[in-house]
PDB file of N, CA and C in Angstrom:
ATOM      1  N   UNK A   1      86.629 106.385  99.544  1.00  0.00           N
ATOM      2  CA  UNK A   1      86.849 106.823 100.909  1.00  0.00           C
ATOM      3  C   UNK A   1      87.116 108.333 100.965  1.00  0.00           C
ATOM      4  N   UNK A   2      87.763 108.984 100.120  1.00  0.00           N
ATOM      5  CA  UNK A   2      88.273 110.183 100.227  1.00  0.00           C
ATOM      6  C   UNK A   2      87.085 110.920  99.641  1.00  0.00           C
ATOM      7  N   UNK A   3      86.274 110.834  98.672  1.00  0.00           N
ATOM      8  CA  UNK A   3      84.785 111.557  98.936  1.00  0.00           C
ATOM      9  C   UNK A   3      84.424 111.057 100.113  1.00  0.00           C
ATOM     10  N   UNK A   4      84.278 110.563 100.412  1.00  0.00           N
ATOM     11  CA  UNK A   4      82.998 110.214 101.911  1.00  0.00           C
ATOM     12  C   UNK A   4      83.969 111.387 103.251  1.00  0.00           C
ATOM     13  N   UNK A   5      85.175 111.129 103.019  1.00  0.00           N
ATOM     14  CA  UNK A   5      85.750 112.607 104.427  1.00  0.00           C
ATOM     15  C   UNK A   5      85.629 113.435 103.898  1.00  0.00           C
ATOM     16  N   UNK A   6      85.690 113.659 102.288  1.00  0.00           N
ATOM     17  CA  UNK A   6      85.797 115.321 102.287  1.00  0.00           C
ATOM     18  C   UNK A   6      84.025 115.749 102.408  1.00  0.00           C
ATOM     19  N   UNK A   7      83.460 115.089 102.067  1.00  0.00           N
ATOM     20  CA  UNK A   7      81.829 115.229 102.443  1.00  0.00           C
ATOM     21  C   UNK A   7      81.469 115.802 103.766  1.00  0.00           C
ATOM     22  N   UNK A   8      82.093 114.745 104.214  1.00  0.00           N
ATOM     23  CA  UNK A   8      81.397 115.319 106.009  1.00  0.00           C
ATOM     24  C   UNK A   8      82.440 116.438 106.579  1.00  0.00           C
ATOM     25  N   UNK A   9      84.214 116.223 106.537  1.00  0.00           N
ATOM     26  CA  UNK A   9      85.074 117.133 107.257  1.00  0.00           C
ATOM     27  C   UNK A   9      85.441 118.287 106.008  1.00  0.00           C
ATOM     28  N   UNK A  10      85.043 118.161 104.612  1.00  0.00           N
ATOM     29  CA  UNK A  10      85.557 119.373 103.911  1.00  0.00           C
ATOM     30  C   UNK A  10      86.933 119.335 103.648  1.00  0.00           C
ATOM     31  N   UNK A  11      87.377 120.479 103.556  1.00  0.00           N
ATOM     32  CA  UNK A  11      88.601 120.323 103.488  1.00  0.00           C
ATOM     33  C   UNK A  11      89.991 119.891 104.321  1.00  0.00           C
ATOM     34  N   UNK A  12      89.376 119.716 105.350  1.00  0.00           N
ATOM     35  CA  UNK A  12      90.275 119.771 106.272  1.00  0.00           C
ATOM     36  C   UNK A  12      90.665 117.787 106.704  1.00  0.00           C
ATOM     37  N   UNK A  13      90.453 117.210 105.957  1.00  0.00           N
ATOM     38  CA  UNK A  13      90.672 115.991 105.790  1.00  0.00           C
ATOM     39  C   UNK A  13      91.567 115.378 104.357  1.00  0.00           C
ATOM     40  N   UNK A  14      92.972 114.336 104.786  1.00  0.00           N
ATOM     41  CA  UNK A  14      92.892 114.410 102.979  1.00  0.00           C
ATOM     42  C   UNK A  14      93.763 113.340 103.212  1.00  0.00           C
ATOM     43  N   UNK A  15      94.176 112.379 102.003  1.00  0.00           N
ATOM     44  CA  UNK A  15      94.472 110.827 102.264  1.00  0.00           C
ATOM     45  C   UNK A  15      96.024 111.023 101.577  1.00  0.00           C
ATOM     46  N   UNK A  16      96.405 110.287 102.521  1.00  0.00           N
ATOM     47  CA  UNK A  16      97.932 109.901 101.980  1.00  0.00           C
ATOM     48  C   UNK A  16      97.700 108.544 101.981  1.00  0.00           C
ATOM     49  N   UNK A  17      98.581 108.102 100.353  1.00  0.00           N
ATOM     50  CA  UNK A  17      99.612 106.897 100.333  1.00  0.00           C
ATOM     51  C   UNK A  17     100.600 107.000  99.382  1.00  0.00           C
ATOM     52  N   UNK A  18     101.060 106.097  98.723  1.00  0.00           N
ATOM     53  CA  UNK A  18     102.492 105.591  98.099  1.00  0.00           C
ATOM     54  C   UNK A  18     101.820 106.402  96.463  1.00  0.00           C
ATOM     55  N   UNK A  19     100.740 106.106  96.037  1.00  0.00           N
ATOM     56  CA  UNK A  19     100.368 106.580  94.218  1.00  0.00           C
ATOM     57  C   UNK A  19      99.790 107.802  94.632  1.00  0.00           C
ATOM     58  N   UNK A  20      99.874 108.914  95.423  1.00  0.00           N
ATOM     59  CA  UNK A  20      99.325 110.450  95.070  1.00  0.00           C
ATOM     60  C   UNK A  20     100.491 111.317  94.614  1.00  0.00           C
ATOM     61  N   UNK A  21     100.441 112.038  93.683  1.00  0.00           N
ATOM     62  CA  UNK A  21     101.283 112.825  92.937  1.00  0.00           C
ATOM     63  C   UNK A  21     102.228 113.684  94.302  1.00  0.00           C
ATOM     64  N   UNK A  22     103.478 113.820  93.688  1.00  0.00           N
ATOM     65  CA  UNK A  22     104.366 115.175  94.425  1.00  0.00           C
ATOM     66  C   UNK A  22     103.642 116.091  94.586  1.00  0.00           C
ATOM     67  N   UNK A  23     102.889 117.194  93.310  1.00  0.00           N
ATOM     68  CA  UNK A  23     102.154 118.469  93.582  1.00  0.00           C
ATOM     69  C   UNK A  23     101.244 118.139  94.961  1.00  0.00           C
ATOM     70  N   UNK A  24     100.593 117.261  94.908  1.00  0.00           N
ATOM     71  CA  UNK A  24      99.282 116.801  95.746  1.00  0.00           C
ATOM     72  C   UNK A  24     100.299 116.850  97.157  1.00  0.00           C
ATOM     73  N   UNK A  25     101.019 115.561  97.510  1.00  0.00           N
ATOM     74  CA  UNK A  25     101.824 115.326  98.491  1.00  0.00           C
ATOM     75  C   UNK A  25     102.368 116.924  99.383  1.00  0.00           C
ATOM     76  N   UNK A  26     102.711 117.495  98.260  1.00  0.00           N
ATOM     77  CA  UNK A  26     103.385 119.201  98.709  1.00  0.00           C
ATOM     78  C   UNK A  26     102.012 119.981  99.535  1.00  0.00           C
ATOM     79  N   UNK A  27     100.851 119.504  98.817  1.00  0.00           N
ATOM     80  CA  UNK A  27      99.570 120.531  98.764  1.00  0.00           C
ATOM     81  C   UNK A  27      99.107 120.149 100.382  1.00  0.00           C
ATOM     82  N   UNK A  28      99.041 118.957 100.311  1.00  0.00           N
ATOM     83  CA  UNK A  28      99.076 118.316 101.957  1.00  0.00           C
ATOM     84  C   UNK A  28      99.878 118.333 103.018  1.00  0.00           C
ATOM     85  N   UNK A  29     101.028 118.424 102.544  1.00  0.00           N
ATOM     86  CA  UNK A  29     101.986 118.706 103.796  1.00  0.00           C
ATOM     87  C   UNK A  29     101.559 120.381 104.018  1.00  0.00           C
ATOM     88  N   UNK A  30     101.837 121.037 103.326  1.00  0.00           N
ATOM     89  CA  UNK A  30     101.425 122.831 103.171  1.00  0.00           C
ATOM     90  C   UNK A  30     100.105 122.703 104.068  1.00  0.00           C
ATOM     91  N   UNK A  31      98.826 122.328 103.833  1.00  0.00           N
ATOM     92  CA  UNK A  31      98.027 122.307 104.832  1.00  0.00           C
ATOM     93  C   UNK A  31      97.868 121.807 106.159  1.00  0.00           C
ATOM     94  N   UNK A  32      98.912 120.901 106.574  1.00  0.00           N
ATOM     95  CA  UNK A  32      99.240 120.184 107.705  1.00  0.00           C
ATOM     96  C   UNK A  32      99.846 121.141 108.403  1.00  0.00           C
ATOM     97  N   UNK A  33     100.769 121.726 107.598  1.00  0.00           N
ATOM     98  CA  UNK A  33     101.822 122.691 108.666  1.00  0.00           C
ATOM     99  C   UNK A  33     100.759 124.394 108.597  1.00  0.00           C
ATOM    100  N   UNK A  34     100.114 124.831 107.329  1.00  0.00           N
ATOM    101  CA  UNK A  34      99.269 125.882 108.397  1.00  0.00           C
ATOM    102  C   UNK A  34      97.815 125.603 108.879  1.00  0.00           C
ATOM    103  N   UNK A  35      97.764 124.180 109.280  1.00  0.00           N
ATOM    104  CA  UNK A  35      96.598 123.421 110.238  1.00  0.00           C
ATOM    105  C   UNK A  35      95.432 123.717 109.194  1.00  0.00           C
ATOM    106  N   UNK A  36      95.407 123.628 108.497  1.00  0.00           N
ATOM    107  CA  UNK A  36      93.935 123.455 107.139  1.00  0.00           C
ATOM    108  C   UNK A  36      93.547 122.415 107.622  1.00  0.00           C
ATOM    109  N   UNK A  37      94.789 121.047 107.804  1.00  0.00           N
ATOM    110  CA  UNK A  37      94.282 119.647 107.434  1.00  0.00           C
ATOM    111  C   UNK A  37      94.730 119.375 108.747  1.00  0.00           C
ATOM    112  N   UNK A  38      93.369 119.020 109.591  1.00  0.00           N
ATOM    113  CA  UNK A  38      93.222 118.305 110.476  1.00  0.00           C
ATOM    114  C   UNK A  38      92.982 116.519 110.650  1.00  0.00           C
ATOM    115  N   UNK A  39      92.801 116.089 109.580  1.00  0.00           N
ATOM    116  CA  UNK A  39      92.392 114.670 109.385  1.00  0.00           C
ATOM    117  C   UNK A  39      93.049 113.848 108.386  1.00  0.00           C
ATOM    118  N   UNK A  40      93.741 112.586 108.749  1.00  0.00           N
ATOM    119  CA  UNK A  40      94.338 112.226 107.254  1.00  0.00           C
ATOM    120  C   UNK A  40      94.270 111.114 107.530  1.00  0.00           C
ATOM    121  N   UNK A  41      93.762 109.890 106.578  1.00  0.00           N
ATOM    122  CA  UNK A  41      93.322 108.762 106.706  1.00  0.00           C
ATOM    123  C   UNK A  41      94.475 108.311 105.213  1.00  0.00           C
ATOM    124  N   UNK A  42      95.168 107.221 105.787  1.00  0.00           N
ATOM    125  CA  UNK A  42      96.109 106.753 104.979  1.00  0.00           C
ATOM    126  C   UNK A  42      96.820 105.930 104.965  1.00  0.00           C
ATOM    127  N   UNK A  43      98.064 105.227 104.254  1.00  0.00           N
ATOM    128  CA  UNK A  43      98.610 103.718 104.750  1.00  0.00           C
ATOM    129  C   UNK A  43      99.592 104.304 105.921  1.00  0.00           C
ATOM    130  N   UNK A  44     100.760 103.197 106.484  1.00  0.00           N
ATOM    131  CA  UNK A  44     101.143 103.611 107.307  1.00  0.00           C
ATOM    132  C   UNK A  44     102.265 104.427 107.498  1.00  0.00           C
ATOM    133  N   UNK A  45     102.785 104.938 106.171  1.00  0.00           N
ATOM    134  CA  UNK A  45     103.935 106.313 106.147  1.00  0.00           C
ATOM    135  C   UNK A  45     102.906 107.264 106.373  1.00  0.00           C
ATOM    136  N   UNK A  46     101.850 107.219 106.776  1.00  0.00           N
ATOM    137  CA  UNK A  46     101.046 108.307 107.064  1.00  0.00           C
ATOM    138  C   UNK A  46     101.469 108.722 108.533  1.00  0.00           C
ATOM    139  N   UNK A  47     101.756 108.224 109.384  1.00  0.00           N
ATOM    140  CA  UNK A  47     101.676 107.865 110.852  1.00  0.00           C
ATOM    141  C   UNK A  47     103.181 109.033 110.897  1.00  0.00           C
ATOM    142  N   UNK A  48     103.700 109.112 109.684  1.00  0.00           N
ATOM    143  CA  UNK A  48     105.254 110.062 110.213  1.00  0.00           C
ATOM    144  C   UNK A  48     104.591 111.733 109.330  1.00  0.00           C
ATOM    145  N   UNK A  49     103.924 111.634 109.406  1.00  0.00           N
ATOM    146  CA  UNK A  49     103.437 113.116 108.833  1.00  0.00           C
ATOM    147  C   UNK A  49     103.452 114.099 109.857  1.00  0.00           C
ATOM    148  N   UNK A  50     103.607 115.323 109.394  1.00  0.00           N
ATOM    149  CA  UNK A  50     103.883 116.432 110.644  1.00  0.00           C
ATOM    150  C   UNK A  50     103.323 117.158 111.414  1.00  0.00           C
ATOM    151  N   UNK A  51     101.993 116.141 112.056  1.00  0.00           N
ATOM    152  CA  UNK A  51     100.773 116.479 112.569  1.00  0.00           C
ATOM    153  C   UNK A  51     101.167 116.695 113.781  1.00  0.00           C
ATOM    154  N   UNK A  52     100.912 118.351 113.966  1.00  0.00           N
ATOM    155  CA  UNK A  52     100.827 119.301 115.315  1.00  0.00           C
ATOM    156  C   UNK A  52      99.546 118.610 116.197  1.00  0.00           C
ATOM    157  N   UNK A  53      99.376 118.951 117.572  1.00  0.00           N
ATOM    158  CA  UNK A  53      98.428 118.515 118.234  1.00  0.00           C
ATOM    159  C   UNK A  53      97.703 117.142 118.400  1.00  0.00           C
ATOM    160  N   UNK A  54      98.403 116.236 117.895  1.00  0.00           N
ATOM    161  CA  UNK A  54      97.685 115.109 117.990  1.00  0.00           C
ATOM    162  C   UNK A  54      96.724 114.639 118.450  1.00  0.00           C
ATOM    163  N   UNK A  55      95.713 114.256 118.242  1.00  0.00           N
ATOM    164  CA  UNK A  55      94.351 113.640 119.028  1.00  0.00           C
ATOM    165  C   UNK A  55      94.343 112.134 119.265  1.00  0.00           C
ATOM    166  N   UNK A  56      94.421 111.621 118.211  1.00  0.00           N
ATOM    167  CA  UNK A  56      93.998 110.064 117.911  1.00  0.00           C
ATOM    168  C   UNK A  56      94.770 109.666 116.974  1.00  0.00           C
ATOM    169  N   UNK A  57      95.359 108.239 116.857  1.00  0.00           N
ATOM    170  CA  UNK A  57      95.785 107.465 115.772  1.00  0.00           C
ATOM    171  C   UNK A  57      94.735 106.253 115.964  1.00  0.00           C
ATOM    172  N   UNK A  58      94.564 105.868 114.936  1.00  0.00           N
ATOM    173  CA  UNK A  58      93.917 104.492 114.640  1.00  0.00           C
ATOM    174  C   UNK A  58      94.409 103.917 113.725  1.00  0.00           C
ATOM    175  N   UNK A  59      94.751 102.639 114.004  1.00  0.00           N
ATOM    176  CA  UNK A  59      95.275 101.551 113.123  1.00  0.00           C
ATOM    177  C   UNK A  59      93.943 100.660 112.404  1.00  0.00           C
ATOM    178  N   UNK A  60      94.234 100.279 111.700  1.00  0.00           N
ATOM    179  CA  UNK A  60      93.212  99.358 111.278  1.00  0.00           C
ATOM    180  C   UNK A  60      93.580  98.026 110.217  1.00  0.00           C
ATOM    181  N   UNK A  61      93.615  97.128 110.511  1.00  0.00           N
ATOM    182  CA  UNK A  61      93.821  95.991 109.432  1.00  0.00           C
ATOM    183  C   UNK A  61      95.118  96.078 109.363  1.00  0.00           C
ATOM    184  N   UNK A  62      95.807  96.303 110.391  1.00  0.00           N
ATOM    185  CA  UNK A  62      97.524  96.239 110.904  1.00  0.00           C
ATOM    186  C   UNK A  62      98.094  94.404 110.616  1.00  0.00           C
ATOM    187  N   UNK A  63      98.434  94.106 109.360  1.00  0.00           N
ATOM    188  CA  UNK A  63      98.733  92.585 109.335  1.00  0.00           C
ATOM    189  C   UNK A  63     100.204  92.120 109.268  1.00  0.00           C
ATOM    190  N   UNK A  64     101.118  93.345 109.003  1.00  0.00           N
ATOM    191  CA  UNK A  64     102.209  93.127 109.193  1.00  0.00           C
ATOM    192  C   UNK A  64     102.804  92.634 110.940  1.00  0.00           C
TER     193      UNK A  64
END
């Protein structure tokens, strides 16, 4: 999944969940807050990330 966004959106897309490293985690929040990363497709501690401007949330396969 995370080749197939960075393909089409580049960099400005990038996946959170629970197994991506601290460095990585830091590298993503850092682009969230100076708006690099516009797109983040991820489980649902994704949903508290510190995304300025909001557009859209989408849930998907919500079974809890």
């Amino acid at each position: 999944m995370e080749k197939r966004l960075k393909k089409y959106f580049g960099e400005m897309a990038a996946i959170w969940h629970s197994k991506i490293t601290k460095p990585k985690k830091t590298k993503i929040l850092e682009g969230i807050k100076k708006g690099n990363i516009r797109i983040v497709a991820g489980a649902r501690s994704a949903l508290f990330l510190p995304m300025s401007d909001l557009g859209v949330i989408i849930v998907d396969e919500f079974h809890d």
